[in-house]
N, C-alpha and C. Protein backbone atom coordinates (compact mmCIF):
# COMPACT_ATOMS: atom_id res chain seq x y z
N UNK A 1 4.31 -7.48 -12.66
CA UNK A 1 4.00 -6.70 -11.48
C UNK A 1 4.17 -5.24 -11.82
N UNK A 2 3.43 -4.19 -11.63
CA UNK A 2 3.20 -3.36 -11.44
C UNK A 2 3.22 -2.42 -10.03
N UNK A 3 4.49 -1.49 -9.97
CA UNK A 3 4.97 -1.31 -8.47
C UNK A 3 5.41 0.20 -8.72
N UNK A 4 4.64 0.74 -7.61
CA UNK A 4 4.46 2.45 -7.50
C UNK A 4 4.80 3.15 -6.46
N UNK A 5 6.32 4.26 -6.25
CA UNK A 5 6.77 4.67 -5.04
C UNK A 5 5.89 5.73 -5.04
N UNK A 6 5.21 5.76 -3.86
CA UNK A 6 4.50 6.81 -3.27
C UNK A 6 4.37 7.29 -2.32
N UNK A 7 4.32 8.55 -1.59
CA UNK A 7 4.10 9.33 -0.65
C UNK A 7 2.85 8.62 0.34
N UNK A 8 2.74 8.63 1.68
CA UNK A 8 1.67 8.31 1.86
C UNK A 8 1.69 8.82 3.80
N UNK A 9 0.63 9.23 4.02
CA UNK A 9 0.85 9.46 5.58
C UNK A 9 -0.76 8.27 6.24
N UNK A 10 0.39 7.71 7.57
CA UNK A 10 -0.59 7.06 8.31
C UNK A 10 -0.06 6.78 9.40
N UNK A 11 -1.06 5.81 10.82
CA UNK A 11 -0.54 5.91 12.08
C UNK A 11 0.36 4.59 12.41
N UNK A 12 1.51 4.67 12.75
CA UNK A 12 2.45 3.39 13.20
C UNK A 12 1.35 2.92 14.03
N UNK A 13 1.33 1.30 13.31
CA UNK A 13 0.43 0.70 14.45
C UNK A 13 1.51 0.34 15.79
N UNK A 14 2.62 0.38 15.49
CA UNK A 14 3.34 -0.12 16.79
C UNK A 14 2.88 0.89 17.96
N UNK A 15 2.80 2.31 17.83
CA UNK A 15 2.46 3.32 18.62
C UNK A 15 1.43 4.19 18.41
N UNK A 16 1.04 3.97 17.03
CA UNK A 16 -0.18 5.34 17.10
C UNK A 16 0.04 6.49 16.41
N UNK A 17 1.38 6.91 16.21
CA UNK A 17 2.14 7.83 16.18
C UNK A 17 1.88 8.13 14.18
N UNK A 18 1.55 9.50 14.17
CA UNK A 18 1.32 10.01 12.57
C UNK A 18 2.63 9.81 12.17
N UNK A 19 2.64 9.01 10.96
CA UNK A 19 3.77 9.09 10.46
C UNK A 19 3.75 9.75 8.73
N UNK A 20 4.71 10.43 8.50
CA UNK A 20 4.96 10.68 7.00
C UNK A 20 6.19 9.85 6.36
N UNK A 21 5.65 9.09 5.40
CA UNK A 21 6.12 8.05 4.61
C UNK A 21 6.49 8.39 2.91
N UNK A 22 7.60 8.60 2.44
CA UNK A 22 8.09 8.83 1.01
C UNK A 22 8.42 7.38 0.35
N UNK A 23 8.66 6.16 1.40
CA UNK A 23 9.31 4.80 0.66
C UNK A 23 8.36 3.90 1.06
N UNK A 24 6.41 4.38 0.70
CA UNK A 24 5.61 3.62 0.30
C UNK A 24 5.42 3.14 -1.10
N UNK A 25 5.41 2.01 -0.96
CA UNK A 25 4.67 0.73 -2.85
C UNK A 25 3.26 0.41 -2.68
N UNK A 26 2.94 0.39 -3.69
CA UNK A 26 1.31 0.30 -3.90
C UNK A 26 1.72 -0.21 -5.62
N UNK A 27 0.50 -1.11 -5.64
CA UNK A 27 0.68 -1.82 -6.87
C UNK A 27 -0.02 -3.08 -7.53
N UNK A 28 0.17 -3.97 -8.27
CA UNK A 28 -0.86 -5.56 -8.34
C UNK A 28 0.41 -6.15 -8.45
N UNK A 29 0.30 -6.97 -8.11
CA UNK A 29 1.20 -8.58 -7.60
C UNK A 29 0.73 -9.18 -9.17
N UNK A 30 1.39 -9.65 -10.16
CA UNK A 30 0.98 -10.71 -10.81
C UNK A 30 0.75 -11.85 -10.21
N UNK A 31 1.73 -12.26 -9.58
CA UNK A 31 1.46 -13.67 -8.54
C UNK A 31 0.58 -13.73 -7.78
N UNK A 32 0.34 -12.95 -6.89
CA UNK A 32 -0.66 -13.10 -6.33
C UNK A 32 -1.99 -12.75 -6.13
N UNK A 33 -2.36 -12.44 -7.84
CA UNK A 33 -3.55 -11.54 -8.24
C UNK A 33 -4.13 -10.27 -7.15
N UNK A 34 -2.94 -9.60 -6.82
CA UNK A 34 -3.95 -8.71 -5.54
C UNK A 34 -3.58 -7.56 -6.12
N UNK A 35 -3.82 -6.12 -5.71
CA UNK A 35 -3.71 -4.89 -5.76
C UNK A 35 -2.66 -5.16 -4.09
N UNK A 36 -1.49 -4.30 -3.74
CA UNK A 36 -0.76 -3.91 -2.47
C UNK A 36 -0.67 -3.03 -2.50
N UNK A 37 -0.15 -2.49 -0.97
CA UNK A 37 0.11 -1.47 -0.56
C UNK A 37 1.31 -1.91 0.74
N UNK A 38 2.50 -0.93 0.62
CA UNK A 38 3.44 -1.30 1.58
C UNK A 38 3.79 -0.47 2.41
N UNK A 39 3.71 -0.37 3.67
CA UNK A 39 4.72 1.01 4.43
C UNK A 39 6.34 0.85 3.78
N UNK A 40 6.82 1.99 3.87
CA UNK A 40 8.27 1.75 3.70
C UNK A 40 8.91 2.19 4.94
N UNK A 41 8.76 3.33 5.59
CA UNK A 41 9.42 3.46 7.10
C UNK A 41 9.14 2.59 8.42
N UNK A 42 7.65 2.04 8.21
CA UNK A 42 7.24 1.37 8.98
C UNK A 42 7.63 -0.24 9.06
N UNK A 43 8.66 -0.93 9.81
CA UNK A 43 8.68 -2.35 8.93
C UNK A 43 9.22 -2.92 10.55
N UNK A 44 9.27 -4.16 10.34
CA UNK A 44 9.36 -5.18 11.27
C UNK A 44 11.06 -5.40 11.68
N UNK A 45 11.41 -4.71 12.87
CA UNK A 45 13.18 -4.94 12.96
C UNK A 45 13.56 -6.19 13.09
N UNK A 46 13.18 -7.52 13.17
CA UNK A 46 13.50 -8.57 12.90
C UNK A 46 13.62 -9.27 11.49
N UNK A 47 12.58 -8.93 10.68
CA UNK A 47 12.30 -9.64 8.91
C UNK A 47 12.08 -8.85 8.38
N UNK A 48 12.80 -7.22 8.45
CA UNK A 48 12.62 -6.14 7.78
C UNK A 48 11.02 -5.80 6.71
N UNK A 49 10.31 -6.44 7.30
CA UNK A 49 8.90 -6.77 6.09
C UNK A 49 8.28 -5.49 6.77
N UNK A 50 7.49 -5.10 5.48
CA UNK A 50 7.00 -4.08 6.43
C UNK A 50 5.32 -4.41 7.07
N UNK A 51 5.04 -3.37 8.45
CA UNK A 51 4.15 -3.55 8.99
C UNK A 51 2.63 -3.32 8.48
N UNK A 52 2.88 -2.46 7.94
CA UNK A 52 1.79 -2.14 6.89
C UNK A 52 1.95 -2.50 5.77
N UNK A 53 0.99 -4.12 5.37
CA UNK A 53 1.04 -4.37 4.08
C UNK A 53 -0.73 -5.03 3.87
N UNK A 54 -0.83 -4.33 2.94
CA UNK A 54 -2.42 -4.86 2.51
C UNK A 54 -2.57 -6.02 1.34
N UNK A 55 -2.35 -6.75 1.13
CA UNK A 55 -2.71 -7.67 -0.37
C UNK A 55 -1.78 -8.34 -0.29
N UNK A 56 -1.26 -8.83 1.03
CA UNK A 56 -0.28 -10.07 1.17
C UNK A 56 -0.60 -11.38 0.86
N UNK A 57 -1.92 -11.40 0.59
CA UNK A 57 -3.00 -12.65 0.58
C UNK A 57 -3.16 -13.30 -0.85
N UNK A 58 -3.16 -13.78 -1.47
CA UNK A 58 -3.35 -14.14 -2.69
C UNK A 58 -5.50 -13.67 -2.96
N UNK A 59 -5.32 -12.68 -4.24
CA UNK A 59 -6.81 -12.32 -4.48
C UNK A 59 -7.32 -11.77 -3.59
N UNK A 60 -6.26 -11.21 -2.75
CA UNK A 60 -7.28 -10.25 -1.65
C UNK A 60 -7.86 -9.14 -2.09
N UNK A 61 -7.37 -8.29 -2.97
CA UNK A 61 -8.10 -6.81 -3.89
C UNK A 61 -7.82 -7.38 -5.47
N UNK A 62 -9.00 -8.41 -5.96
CA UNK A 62 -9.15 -7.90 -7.17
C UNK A 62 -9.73 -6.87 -7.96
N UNK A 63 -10.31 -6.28 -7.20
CA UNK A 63 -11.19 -4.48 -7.54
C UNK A 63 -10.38 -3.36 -7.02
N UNK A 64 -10.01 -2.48 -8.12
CA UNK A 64 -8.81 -1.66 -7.68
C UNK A 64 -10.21 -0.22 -6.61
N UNK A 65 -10.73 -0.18 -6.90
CA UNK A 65 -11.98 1.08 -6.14
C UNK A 65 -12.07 -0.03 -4.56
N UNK A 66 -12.26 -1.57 -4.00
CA UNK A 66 -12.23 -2.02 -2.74
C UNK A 66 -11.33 -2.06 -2.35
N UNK A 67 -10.12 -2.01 -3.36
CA UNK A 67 -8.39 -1.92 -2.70
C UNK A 67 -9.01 -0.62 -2.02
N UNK A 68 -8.84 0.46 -3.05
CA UNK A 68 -8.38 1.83 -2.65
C UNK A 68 -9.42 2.28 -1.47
N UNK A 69 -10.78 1.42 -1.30
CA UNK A 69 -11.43 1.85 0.09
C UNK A 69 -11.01 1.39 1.10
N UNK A 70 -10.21 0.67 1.06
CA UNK A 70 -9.87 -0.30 2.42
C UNK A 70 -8.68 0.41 2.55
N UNK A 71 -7.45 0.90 1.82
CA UNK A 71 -6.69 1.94 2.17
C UNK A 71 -7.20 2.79 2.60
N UNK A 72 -7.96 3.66 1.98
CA UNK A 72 -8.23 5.07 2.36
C UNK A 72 -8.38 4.95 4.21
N UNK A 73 -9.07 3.43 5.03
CA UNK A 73 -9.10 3.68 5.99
C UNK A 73 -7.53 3.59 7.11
N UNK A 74 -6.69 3.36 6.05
CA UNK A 74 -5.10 3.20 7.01
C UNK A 74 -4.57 4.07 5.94
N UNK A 75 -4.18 4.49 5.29
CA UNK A 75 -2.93 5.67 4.76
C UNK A 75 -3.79 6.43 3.53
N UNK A 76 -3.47 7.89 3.58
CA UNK A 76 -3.62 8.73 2.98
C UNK A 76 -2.51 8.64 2.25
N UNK A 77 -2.61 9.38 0.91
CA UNK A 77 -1.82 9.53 -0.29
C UNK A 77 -1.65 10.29 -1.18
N UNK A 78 -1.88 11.82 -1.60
CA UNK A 78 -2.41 13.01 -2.97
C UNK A 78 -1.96 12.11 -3.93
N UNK A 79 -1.33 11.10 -3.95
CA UNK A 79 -0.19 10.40 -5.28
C UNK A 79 -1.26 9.73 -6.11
N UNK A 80 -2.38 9.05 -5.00
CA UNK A 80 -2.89 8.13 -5.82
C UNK A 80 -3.62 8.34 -6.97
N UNK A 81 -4.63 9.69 -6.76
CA UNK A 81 -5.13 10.46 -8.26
C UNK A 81 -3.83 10.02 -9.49
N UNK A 82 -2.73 10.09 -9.25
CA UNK A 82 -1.95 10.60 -10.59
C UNK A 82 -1.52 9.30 -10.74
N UNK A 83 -1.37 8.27 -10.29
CA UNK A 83 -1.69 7.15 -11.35
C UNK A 83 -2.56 5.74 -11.09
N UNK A 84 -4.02 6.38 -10.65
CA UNK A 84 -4.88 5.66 -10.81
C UNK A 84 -4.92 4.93 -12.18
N UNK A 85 -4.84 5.75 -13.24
CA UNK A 85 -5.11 4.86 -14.62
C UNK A 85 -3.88 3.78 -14.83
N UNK A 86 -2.69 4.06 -14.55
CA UNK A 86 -2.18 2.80 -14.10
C UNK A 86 -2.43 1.63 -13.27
N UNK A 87 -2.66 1.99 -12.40
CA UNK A 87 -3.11 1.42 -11.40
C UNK A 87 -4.24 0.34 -11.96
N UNK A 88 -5.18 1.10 -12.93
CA UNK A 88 -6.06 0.06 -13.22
C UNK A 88 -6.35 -0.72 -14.44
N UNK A 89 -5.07 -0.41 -15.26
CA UNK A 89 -4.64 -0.73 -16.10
C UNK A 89 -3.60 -2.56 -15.95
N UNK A 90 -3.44 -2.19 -14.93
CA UNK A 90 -2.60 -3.17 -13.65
C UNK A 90 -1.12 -3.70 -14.86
């Protein structure tokens, strides 16, 4: 696994509300062949998981460019330029 702390701003779906996020992961799952992405401020007060997670699915982003479009429409990031080549290096 391959796992990347990154900056990232987007809207709490609980409220709507812009949030700025420093304890976001973005990354590929070996297990579960996907590319993720995690909120870190944003998370569930019962199963601490967080609310924003993309590639919980097994093979949901095997193309790191359909990962990163389907983010781009829930969280912004400047981080991700600087290690895309990781990223697709996986």
């Amino acid at each position: 696994m391959s796992r990347f702390n990154i900056y990232a701003v987007y809207n709490d779906p609980r409220d709507g509300v812009l949030t700025e996020d420093e304890d976001c992961f973005i990354g590929w799952d070996d297990g579960l062949e996907t590319y993720f992405f995690q909120s870190g401020n944003v998370a569930n007060r019962e199963t601490g998981q967080p609310l924003i997670w993309l590639g919980a699915s097994p093979q949901q982003y095997q193309d790191l460019d359909d990962f990163l479009s389907d983010l781009d429409d829930v969280a912004k990031s400047p981080c991700i330029g600087d290690i895309y080549e990781k990223l697709e290096s996986k």
